[in-house]
Protein backbone atom coordinates (compact mmCIF):
# COMPACT_ATOMS: atom_id res chain seq x y z
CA UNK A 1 -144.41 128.96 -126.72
CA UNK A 2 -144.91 128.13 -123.10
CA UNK A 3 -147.83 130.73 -122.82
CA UNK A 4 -149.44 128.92 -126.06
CA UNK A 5 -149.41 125.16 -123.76
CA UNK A 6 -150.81 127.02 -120.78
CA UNK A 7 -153.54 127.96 -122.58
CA UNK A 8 -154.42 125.03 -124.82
CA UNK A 9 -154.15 123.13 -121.71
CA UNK A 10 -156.81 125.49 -119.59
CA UNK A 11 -158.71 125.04 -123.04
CA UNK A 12 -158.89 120.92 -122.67
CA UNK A 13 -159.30 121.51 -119.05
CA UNK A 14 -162.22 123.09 -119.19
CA UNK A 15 -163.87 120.98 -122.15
CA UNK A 16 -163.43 118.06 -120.13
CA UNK A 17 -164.85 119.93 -117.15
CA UNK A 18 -167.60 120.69 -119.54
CA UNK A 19 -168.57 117.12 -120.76
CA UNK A 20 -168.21 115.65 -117.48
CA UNK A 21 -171.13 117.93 -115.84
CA UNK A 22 -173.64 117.29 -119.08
CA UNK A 23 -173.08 114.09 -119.41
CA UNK A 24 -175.13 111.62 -118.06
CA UNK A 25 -172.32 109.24 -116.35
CA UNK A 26 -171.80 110.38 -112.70
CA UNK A 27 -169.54 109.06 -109.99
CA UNK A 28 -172.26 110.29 -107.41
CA UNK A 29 -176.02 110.82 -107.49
CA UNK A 30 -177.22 114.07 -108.02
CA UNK A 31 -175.72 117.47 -108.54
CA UNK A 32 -172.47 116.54 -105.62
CA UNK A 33 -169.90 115.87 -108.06
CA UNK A 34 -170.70 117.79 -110.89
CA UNK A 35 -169.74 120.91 -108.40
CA UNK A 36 -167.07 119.25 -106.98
CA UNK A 37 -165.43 119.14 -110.50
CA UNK A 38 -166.18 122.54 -111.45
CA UNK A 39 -164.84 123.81 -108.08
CA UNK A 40 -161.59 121.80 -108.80
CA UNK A 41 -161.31 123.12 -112.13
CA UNK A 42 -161.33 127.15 -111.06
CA UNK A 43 -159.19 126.11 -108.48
CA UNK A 44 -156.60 124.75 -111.22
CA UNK A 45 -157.16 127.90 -113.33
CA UNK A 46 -156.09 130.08 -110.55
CA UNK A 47 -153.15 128.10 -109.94
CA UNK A 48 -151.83 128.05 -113.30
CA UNK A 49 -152.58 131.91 -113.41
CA UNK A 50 -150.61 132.40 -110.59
CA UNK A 51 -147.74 130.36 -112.17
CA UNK A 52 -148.23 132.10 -115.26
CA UNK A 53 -146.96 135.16 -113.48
């Protein structure tokens, strides 16, 4: 069951991850934050795999 969580939550993580970069709201100009985000968001992927383990 906990394995099923993990990855619905890795799932919503990386939707959200996904709507924040296309959309056109930005907390910085230009392409800064949109990496920023993405970066954070393997980095919490490889921690929960790591976990996981």
């Amino acid at each position: 069951m906990e394995n099923s969580s993990n990855n619905g939550m890795k799932v919503l993580v990386a939707f959200l991850i996904f709507l924040y970069v296309i959309s056109p709201i930005d907390a910085v100009q230009g392409p800064i934050d949109d990496v920023i985000v993405v970066l954070m968001g393997i980095s919490m992927n490889k921690n929960k795999k790591g976990d996981d383990e």
